[in-house]
C-alpha atoms as a PDB file:
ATOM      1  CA  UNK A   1     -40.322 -66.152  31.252  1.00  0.00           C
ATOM      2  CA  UNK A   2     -42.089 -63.085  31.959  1.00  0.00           C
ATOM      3  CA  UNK A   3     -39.378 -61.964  34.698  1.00  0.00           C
ATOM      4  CA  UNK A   4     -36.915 -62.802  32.184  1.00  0.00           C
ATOM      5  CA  UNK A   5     -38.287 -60.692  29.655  1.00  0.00           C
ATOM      6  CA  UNK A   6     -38.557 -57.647  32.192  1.00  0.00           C
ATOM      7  CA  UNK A   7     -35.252 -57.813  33.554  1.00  0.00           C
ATOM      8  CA  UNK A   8     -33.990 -57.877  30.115  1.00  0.00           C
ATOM      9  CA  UNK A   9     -35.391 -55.181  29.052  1.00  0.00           C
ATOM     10  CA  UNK A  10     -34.609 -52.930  32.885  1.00  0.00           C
ATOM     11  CA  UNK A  11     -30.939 -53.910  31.516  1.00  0.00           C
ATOM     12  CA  UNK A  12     -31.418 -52.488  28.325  1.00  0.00           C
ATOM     13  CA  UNK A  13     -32.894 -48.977  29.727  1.00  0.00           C
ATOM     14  CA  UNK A  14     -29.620 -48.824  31.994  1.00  0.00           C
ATOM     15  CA  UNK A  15     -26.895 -49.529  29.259  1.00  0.00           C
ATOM     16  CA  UNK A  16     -28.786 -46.832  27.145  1.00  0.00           C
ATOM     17  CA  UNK A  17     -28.841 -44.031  29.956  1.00  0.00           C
ATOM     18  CA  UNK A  18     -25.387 -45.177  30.762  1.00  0.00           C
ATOM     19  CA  UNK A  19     -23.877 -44.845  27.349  1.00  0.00           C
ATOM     20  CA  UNK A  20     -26.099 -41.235  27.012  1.00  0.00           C
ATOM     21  CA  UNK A  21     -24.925 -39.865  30.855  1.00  0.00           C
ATOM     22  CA  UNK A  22     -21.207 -41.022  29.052  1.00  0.00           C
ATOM     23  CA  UNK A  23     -21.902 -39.057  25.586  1.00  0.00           C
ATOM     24  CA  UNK A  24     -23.094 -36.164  27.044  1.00  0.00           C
ATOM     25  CA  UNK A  25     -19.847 -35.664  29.950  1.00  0.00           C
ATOM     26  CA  UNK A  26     -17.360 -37.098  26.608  1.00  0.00           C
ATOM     27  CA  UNK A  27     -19.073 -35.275  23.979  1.00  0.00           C
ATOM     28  CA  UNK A  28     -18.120 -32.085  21.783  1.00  0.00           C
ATOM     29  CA  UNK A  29     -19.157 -28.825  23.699  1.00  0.00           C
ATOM     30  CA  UNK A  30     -22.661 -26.591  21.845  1.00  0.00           C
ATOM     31  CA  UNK A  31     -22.285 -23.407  22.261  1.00  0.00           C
ATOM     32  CA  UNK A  32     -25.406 -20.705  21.844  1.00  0.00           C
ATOM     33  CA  UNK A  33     -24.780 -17.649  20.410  1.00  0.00           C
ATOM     34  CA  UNK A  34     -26.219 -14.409  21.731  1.00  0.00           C
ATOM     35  CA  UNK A  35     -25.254 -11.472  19.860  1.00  0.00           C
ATOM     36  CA  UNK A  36     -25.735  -9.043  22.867  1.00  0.00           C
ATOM     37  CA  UNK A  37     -24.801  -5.610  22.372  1.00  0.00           C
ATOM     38  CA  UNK A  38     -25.180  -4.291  19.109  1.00  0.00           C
ATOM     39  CA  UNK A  39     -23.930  -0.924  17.388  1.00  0.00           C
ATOM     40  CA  UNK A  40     -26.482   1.613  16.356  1.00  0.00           C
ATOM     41  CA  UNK A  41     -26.786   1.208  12.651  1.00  0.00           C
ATOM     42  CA  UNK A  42     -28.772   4.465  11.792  1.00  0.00           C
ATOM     43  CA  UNK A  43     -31.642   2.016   9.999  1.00  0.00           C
ATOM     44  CA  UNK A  44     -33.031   5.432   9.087  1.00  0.00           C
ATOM     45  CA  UNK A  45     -30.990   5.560   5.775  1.00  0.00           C
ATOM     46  CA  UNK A  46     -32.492   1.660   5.040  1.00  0.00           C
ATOM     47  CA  UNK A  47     -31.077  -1.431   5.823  1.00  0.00           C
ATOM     48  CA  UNK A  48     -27.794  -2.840   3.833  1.00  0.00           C
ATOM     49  CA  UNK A  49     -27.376  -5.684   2.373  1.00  0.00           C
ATOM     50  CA  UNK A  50     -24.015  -7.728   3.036  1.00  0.00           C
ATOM     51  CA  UNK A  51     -22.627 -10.663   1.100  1.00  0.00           C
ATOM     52  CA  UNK A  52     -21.213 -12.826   4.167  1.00  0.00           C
ATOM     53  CA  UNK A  53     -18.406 -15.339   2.761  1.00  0.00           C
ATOM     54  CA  UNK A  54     -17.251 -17.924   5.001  1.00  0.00           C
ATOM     55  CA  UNK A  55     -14.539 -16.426   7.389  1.00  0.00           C
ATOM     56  CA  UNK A  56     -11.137 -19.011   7.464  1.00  0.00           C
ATOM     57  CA  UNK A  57      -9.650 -20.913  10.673  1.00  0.00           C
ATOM     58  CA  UNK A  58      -6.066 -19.728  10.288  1.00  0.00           C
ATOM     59  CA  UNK A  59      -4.938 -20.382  13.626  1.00  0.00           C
ATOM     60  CA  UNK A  60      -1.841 -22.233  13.655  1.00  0.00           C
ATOM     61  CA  UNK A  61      -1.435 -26.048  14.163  1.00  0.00           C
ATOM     62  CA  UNK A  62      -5.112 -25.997  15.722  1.00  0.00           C
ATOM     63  CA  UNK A  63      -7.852 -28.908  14.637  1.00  0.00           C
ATOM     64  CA  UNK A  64     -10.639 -27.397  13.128  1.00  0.00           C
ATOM     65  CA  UNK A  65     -12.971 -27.986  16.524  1.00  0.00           C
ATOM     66  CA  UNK A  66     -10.043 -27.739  18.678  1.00  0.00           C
ATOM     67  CA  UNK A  67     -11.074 -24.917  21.015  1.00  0.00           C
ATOM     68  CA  UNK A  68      -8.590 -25.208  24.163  1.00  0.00           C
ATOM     69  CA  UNK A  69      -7.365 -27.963  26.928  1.00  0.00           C
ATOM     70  CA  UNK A  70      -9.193 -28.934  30.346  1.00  0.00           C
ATOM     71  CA  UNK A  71      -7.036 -29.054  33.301  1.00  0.00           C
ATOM     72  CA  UNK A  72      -9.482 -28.578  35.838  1.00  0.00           C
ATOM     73  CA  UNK A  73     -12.494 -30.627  36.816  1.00  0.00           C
ATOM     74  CA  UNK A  74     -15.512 -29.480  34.555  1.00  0.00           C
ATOM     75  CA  UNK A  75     -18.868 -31.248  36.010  1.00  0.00           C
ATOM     76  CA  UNK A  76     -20.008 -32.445  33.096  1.00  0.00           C
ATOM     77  CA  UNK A  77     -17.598 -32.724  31.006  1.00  0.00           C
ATOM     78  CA  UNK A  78     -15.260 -35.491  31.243  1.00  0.00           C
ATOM     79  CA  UNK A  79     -12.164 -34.896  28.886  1.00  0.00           C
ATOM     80  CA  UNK A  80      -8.576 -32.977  28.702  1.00  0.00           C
ATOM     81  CA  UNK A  81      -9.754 -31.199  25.610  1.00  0.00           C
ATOM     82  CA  UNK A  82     -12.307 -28.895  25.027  1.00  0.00           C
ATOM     83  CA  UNK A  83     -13.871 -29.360  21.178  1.00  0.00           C
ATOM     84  CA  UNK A  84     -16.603 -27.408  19.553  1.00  0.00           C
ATOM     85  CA  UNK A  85     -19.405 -29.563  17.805  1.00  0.00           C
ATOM     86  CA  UNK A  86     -18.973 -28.765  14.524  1.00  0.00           C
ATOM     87  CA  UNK A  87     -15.680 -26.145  13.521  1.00  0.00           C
ATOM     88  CA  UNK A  88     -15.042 -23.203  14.667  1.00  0.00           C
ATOM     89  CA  UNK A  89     -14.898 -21.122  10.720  1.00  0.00           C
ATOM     90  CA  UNK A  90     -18.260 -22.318  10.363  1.00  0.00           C
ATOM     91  CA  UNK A  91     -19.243 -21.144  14.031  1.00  0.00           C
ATOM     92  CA  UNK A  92     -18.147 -18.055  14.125  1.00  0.00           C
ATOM     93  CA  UNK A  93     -19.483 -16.694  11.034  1.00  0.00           C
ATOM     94  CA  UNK A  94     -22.985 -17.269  12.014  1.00  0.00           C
ATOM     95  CA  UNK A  95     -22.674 -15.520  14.760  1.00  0.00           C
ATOM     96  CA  UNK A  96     -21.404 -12.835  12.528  1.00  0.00           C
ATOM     97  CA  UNK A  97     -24.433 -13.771  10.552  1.00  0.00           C
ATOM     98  CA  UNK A  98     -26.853 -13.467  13.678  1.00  0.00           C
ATOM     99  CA  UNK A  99     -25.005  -9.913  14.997  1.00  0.00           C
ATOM    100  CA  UNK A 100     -25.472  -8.570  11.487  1.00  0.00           C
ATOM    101  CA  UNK A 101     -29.011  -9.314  11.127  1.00  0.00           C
ATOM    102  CA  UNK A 102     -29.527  -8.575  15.013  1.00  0.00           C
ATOM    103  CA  UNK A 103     -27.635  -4.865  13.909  1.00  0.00           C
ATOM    104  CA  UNK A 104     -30.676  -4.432  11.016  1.00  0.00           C
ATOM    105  CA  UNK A 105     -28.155  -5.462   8.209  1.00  0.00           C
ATOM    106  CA  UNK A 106     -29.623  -7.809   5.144  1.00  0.00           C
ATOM    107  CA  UNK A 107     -26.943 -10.944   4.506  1.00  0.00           C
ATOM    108  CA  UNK A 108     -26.926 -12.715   1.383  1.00  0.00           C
ATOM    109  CA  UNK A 109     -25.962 -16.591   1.390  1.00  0.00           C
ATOM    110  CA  UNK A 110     -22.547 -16.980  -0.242  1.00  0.00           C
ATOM    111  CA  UNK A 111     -22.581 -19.490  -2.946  1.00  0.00           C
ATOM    112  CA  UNK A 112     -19.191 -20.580  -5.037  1.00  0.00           C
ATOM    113  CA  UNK A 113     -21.229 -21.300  -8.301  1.00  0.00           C
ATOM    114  CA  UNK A 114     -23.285 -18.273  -7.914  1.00  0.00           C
ATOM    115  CA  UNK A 115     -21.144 -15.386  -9.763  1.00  0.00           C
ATOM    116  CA  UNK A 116     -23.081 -12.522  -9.368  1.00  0.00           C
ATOM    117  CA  UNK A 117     -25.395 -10.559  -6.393  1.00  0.00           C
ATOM    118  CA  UNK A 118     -27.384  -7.766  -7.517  1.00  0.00           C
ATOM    119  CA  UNK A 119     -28.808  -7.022  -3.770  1.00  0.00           C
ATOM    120  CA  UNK A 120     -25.749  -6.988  -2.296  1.00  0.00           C
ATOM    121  CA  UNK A 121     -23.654  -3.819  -1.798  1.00  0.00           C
ATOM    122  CA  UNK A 122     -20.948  -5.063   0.242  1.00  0.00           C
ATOM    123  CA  UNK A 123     -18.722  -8.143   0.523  1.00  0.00           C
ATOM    124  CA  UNK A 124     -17.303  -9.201   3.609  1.00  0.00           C
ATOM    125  CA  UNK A 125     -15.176 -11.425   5.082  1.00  0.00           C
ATOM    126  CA  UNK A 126     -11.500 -12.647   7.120  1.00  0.00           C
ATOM    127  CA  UNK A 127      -9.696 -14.959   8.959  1.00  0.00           C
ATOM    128  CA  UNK A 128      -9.640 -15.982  12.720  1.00  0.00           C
ATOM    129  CA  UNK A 129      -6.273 -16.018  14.151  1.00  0.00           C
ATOM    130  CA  UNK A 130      -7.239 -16.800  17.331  1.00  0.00           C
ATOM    131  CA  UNK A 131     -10.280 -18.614  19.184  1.00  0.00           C
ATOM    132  CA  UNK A 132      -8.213 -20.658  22.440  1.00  0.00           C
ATOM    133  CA  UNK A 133     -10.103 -21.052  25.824  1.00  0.00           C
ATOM    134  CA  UNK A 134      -8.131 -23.193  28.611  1.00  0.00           C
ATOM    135  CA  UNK A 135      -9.907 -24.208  31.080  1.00  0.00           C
ATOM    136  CA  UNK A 136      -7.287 -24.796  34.458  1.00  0.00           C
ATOM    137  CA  UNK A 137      -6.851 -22.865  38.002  1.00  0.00           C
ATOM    138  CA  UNK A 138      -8.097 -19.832  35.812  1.00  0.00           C
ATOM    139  CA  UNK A 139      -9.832 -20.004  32.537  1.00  0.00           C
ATOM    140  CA  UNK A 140      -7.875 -18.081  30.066  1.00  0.00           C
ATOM    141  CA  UNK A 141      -9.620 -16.777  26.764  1.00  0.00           C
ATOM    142  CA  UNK A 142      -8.495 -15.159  23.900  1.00  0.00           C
ATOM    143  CA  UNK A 143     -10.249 -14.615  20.322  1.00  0.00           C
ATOM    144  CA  UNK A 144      -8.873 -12.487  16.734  1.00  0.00           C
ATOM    145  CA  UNK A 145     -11.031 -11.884  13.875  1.00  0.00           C
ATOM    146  CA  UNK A 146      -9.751 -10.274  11.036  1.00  0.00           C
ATOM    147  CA  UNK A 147     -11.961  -8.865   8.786  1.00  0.00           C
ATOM    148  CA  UNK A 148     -12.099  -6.961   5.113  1.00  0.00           C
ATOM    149  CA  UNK A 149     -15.122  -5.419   3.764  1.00  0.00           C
ATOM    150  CA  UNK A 150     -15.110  -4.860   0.025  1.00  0.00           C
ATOM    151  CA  UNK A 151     -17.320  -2.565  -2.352  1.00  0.00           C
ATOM    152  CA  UNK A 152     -19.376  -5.197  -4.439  1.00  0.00           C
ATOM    153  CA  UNK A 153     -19.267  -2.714  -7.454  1.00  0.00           C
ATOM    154  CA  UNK A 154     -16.050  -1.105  -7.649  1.00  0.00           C
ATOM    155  CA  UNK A 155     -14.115  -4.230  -5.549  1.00  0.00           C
ATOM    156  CA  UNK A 156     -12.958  -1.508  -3.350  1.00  0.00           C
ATOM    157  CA  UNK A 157     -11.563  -2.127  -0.037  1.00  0.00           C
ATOM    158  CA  UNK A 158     -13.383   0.510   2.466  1.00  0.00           C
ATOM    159  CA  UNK A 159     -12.333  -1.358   5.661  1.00  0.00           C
ATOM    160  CA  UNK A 160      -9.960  -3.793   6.907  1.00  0.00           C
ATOM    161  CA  UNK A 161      -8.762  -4.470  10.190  1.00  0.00           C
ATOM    162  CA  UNK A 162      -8.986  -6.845  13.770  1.00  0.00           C
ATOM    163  CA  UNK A 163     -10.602  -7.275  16.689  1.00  0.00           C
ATOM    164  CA  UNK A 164      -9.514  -8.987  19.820  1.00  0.00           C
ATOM    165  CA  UNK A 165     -10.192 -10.262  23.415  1.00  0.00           C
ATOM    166  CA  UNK A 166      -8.125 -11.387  26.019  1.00  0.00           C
ATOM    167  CA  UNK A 167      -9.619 -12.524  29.375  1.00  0.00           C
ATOM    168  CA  UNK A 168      -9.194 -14.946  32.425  1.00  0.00           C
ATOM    169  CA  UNK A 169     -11.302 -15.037  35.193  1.00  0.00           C
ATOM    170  CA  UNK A 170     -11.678 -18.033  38.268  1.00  0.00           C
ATOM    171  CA  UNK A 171     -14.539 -20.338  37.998  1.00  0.00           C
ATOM    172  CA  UNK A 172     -15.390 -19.868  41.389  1.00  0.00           C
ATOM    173  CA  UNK A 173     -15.868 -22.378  44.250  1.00  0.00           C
ATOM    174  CA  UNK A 174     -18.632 -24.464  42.449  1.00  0.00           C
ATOM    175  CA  UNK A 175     -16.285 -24.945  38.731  1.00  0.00           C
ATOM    176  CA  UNK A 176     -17.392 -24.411  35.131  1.00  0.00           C
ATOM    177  CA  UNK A 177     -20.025 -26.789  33.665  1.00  0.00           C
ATOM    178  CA  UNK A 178     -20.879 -26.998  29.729  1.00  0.00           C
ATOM    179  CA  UNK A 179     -23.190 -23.954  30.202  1.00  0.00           C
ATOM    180  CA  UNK A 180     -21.016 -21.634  32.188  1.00  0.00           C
ATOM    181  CA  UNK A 181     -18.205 -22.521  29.465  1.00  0.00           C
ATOM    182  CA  UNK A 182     -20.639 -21.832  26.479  1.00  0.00           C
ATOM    183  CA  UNK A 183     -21.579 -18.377  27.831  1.00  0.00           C
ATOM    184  CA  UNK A 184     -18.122 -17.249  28.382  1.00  0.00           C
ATOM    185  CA  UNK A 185     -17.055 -18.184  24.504  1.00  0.00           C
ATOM    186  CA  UNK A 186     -20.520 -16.371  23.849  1.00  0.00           C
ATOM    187  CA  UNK A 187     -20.256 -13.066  25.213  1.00  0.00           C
ATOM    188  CA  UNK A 188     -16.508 -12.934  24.863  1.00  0.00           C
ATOM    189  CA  UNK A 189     -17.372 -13.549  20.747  1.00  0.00           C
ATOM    190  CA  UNK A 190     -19.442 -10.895  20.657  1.00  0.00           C
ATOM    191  CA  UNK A 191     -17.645  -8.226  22.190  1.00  0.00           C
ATOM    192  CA  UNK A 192     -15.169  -8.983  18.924  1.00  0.00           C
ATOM    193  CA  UNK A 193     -18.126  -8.944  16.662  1.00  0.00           C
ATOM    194  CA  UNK A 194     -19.529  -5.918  18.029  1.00  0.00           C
ATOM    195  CA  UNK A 195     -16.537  -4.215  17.615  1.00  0.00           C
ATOM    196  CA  UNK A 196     -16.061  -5.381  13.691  1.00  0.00           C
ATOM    197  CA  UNK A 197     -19.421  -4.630  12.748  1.00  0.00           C
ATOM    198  CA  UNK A 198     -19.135  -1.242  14.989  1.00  0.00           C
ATOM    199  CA  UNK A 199     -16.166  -0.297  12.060  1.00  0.00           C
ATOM    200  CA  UNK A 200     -17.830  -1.704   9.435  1.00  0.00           C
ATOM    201  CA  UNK A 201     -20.615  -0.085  10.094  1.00  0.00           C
ATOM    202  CA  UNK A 202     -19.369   3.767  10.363  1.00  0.00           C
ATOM    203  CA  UNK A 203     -17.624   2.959   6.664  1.00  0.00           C
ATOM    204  CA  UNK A 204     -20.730   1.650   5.443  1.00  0.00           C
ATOM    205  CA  UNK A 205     -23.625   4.210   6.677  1.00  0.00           C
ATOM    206  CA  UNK A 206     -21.483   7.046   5.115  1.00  0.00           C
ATOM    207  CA  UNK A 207     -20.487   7.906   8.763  1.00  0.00           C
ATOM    208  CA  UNK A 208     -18.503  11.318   8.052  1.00  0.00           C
ATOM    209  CA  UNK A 209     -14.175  10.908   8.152  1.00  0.00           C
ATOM    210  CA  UNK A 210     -12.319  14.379   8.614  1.00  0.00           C
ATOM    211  CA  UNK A 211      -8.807  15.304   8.513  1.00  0.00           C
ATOM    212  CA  UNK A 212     -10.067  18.002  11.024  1.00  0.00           C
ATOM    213  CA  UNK A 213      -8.831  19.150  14.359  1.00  0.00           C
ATOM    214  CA  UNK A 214      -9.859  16.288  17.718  1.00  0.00           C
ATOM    215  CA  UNK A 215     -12.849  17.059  19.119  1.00  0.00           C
ATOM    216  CA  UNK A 216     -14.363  18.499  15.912  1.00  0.00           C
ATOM    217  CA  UNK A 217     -17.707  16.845  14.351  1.00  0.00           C
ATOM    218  CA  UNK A 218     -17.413  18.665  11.335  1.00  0.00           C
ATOM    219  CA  UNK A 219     -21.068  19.805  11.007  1.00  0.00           C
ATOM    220  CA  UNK A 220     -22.895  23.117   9.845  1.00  0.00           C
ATOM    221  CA  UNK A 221     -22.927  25.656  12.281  1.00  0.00           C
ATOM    222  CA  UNK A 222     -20.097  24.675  14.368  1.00  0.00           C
ATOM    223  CA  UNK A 223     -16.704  26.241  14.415  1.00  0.00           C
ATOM    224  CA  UNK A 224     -14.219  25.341  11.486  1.00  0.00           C
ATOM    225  CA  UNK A 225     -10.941  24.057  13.143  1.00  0.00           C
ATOM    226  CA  UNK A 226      -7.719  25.914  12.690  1.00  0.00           C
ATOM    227  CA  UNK A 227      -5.725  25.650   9.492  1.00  0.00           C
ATOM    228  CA  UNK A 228      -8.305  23.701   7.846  1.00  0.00           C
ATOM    229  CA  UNK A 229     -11.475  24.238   5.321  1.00  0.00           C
ATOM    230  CA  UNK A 230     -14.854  23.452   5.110  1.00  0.00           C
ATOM    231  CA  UNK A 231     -16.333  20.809   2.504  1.00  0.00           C
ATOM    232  CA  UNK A 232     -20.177  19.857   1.841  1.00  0.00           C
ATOM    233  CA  UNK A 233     -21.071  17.558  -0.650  1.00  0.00           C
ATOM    234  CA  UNK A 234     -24.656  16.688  -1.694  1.00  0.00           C
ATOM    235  CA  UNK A 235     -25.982  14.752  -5.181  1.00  0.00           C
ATOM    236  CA  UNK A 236     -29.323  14.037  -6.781  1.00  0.00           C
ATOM    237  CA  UNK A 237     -30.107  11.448  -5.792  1.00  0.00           C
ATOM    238  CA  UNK A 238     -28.758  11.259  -2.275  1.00  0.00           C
ATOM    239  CA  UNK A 239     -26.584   8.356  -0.830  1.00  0.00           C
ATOM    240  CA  UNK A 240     -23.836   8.361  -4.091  1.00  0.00           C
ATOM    241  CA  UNK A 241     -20.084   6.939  -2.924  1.00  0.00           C
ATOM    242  CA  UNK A 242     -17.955   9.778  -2.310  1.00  0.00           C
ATOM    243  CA  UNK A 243     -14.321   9.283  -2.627  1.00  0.00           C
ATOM    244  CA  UNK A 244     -11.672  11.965  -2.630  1.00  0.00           C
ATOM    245  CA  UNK A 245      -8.566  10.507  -4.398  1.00  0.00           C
ATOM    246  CA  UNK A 246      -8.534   7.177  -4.042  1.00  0.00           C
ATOM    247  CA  UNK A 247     -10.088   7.038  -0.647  1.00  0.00           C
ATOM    248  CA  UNK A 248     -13.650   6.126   0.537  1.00  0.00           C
ATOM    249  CA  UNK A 249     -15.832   9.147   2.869  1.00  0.00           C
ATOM    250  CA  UNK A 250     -18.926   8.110   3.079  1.00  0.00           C
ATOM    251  CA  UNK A 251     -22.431   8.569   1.411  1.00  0.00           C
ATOM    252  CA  UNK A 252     -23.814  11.881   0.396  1.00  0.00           C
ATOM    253  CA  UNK A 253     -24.494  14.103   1.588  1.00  0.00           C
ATOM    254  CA  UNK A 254     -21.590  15.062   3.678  1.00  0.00           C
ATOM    255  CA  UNK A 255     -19.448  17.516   5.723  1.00  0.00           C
ATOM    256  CA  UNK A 256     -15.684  16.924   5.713  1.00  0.00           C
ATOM    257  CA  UNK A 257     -12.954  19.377   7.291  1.00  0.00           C
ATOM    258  CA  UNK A 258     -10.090  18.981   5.049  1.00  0.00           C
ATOM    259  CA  UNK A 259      -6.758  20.850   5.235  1.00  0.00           C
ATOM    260  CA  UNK A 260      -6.357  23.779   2.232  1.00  0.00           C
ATOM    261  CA  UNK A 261      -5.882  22.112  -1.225  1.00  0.00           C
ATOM    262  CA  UNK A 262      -7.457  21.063  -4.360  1.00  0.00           C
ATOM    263  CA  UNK A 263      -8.849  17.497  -4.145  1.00  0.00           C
ATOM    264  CA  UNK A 264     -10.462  15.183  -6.467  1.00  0.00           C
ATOM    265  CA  UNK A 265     -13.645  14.398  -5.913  1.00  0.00           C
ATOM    266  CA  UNK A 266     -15.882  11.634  -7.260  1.00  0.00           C
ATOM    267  CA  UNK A 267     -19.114  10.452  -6.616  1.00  0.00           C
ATOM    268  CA  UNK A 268     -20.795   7.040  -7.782  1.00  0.00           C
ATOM    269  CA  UNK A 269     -24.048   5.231  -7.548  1.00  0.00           C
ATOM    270  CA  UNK A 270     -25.137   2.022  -9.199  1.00  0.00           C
ATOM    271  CA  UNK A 271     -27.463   2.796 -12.284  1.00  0.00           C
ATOM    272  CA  UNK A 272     -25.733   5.989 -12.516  1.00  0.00           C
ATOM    273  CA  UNK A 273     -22.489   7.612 -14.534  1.00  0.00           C
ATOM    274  CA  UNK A 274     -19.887   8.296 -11.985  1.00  0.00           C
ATOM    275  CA  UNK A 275     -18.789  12.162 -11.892  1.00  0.00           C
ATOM    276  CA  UNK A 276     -15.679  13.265 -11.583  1.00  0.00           C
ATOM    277  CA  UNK A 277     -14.853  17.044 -10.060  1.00  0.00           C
ATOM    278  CA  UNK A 278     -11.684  18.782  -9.091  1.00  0.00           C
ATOM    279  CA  UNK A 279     -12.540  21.358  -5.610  1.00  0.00           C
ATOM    280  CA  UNK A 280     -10.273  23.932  -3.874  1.00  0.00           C
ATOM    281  CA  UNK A 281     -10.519  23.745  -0.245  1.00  0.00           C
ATOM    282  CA  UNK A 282      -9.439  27.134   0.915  1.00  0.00           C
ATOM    283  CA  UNK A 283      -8.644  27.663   4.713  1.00  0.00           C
ATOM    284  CA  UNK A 284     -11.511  29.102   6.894  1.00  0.00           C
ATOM    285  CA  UNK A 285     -13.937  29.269   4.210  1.00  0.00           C
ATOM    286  CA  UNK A 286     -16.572  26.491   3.193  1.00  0.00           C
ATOM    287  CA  UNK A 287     -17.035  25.152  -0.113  1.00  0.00           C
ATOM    288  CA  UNK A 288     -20.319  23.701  -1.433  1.00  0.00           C
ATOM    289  CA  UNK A 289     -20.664  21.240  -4.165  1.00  0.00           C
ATOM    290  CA  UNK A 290     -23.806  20.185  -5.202  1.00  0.00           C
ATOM    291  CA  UNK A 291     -23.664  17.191  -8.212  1.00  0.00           C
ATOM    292  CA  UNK A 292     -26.453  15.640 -10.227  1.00  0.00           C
ATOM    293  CA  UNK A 293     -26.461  11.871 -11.269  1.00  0.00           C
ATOM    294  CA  UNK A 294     -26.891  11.117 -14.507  1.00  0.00           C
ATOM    295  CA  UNK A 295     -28.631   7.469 -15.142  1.00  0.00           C
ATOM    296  CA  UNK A 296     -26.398   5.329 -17.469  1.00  0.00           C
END
């Protein structure tokens, strides 16, 4: 009875490693993010805090873990499709999540029933239009994000736009397992993040946009370019929205080369009344304009 009981229970332990040995070569691929490089976010001016909404899987007739098809031998994993656990929209923005944080940003959790977010400055958020990796004679990769940050108090748009990679590469002589696969998708992801956040982050630190000559870094002491002005901005207290026109510079202070003209300048900050100044730029001269906030 004893034997019995024993051999029973041996064929008990093998079914269960057999069905797990099956799971694991059948089952949906776990990727680890690593955020890798990250831009330089000048933390010296304090750290921002972003409102991260959900990014959207609009990639066209794709399943929402459907990452790419297998057509050569993968050791342990036994299928002709390759499938994310969990989806991809949900996968991708926390590694946005994790390279934001890893950058020295702040994110806020985005909530549908929660209307508003006084800590956060900045909304952000996009699409992916592509996120493929085939896995054959040579694995071929290729991943979009589109993104769209957006000025929590004015519902500005100060940056919009995509970044992409495309890569292939041979597995080499010994074949892709689920590991080698993962860290492909991982640092292929965030050379596209690090890009986005690299943009998002020169709008967002106030990093200074010129209309000046190439080459030119617009800064005191250096050369103005040919046929344009100087401009220098500052405001009590510092770090107030400038926009000239309708479009977005920076924070204050800053140092713009702008061809000749008269511009509209305004300057914002939350807590404060925004100003509103007219400036002539005059060519080869510099204009100063210092403003002081007024609290609401």
């Amino acid at each position: 009875m004893r034997r019995f009981e024993k051999k029973k229970y041996r064929v008990h332990i093998t079914f269960f490693l057999i069905l797990l040995i099956t799971y694991g070569c059948a089952g949906p691929l776990k990727i680890n993010y690593i955020p890798g490089e990250v831009p330089d976010t000048a933390r010296s001016k304090g750290p921002v805090t972003i409102l991260l909404k959900p990014y959207r899987d609009s990639r066209d007739g794709a399943g929402p873990q459907y990452i790419g098809k297998i057509s050569s031998p993968v050791a342990d994993f036994h299928n002709d499709e390759l499938i994310l656990e969990g989806n991809v929209a949900t996968f991708v923005t926390e590694a946005i999540r994790a390279h934001l944080i890893a950058s020295g940003f702040r994110v806020r959790e985005w909530s549908p029933e929660q209307e508003i977010y006084d800590e956060a400055a900045y909304l952000m958020e996009g699409e992916i239009k592509r996120f493929n990796l085939d896995i054959g004679p040579r694995d071929e990769i290729e991943i979009k994000v589109e993104s769209k940050v957006v000025e929590m108090d004015t519902g500005k748009v100060i940056w919009t736009g995509a970044a992409s990679e495309k890569d292939d590469r041979y597995a080499g002589v010994m074949g892709n397992t689920r590991r080698t696969i993962s860290t492909y998708i991982s640092k292929t992801l965030s050379k596209v993040i690090n890009k986005t956040i690299t943009e998002v982050n020169a709008n967002i630190q106030g990093m200074v946009r010129t209309q000046s000559a190439p080459g030119s870094e617009g800064a005191i002491g250096t050369i103005i370019p040919d046929r344009t002005g100087r401009f220098i901005i500052s405001t009590e207290p510092p770090r107030s929205r400038v926009y000239i026109g309708d479009i977005y510079y920076g924070l204050s202070p800053l140092i713009l080369d702008l061809e000749p003209g008269i511009y509209s300048v305004s300057t914002m900050l939350k807590g404060f009344k925004k100003v509103e100044e007219k400036v002539s730029v005059r060519k080869g001269d510099t204009t100063e304009m210092e403003i002081t906030m007024e609290r609401e």
